[in-house]
C-alpha atoms as a PDB file:
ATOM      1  CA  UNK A   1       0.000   0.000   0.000  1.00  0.00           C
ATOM      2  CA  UNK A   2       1.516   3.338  -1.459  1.00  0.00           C
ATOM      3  CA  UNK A   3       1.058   6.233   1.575  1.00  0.00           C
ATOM      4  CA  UNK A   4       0.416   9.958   0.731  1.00  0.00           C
ATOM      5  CA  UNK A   5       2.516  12.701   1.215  1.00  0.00           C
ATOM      6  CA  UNK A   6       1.318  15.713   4.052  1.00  0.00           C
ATOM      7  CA  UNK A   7       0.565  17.995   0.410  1.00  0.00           C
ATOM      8  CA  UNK A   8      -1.435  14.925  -1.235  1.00  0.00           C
ATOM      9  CA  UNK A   9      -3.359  14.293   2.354  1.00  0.00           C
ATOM     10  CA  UNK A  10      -3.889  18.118   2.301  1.00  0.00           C
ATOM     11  CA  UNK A  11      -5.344  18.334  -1.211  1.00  0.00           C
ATOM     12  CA  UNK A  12      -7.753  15.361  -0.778  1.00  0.00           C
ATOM     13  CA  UNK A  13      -9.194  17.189   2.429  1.00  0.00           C
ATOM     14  CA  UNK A  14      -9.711  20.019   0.859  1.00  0.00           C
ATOM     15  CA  UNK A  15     -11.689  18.520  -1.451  1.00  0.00           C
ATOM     16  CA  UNK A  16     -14.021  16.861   0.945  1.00  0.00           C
ATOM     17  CA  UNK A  17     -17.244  18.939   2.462  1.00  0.00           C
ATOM     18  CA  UNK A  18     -16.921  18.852   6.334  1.00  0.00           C
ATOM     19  CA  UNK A  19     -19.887  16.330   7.575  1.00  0.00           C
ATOM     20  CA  UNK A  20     -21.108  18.903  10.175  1.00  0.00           C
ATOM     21  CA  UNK A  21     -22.444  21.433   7.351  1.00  0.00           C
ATOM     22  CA  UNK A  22     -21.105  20.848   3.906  1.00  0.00           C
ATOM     23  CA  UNK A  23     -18.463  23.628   3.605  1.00  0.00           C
ATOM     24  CA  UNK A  24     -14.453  23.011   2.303  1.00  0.00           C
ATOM     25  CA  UNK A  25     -11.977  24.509   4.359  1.00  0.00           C
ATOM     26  CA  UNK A  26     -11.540  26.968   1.919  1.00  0.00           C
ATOM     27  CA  UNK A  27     -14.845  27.962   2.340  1.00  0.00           C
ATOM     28  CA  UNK A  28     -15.120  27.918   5.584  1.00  0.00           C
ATOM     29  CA  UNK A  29     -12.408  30.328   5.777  1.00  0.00           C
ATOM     30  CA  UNK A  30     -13.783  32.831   3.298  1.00  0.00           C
ATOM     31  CA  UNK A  31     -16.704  33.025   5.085  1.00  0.00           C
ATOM     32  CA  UNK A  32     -14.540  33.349   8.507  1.00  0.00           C
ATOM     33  CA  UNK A  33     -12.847  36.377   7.080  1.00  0.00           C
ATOM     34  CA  UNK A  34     -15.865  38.072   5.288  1.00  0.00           C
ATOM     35  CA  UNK A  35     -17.735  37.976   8.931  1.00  0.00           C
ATOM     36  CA  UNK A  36     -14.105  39.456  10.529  1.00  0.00           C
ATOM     37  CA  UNK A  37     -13.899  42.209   7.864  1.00  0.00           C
ATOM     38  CA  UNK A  38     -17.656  42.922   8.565  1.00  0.00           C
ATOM     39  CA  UNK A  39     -16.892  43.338  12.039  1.00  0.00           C
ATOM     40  CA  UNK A  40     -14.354  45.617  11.235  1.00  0.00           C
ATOM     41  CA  UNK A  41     -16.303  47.971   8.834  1.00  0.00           C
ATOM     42  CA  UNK A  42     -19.147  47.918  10.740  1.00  0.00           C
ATOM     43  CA  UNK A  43     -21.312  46.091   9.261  1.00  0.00           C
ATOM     44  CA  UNK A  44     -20.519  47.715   6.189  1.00  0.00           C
ATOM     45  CA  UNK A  45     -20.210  45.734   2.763  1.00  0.00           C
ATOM     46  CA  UNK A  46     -16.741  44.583   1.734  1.00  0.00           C
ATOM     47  CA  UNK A  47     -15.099  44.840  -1.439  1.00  0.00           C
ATOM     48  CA  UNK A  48     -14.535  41.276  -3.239  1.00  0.00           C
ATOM     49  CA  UNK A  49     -10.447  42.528  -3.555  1.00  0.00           C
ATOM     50  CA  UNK A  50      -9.908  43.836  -0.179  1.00  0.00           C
ATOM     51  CA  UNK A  51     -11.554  40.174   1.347  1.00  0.00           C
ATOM     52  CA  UNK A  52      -9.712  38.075  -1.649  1.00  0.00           C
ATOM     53  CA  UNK A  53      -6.459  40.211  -0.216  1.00  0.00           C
ATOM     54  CA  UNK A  54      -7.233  39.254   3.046  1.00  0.00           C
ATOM     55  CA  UNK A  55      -8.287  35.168   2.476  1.00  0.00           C
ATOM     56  CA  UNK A  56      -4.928  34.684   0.413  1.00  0.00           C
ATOM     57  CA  UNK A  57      -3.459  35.183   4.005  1.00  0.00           C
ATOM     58  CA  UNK A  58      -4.826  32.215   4.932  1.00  0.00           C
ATOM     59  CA  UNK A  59      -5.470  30.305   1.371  1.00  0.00           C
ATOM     60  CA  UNK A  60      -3.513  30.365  -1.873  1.00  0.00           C
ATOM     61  CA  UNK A  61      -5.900  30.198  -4.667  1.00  0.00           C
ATOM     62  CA  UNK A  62      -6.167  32.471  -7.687  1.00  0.00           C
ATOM     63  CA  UNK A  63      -8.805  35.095  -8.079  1.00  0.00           C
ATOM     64  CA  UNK A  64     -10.984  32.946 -10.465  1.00  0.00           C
ATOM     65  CA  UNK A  65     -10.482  30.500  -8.039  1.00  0.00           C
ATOM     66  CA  UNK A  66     -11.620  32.819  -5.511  1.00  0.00           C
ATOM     67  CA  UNK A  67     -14.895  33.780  -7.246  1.00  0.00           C
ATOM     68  CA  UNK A  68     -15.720  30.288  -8.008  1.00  0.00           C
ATOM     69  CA  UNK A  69     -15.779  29.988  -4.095  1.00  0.00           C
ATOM     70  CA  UNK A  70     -17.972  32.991  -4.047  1.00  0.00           C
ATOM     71  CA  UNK A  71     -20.376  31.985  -6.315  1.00  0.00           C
ATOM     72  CA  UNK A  72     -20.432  28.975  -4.710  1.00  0.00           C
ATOM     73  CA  UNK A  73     -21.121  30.232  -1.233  1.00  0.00           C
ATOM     74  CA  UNK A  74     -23.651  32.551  -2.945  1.00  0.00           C
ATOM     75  CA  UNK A  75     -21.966  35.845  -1.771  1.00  0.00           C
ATOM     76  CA  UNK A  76     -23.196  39.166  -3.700  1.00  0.00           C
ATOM     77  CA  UNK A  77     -19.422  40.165  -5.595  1.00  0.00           C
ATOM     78  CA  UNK A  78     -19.016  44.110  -6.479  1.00  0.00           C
ATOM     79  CA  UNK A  79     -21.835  45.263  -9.052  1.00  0.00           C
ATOM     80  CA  UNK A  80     -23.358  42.397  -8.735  1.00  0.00           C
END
């Protein structure tokens, strides 16, 4: 039996929805920052680059990555 390496293990989580509700780590962290951010405006809207600048702290992914996750998670992008 051929083991996995700690990136292989990694990517095959990812990939696989939490059983508790559904959501990717990824995800989960998107959403994690957007409430933070929201927090920290006040409740105000945040702009799609300023949390996409802030996730990629936590999460490399690319921005079309990024807005696949959004669409995804059905959050309202800018002009949208």
């Amino acid at each position: 039996m051929k083991t996995m390496s700690h990136e292989q293990l990694d990517a095959v989580l990812e990939t696989i929805p939490d059983v508790r509700d559904g959501l990717t780590r990824t995800e989960r962290i998107i959403l994690y920052v957007l409430d933070k951010t929201q927090r920290e405006r006040a409740g105000r809207n945040v702009p799609t680059v300023m949390l996409y600048g802030r996730v990629l702290e936590y999460v490399n992914l690319s921005e079309a990555e990024f807005h696949v996750y959004l669409d995804r998670l059905g959050v309202r992008g800018d002009g949208r």
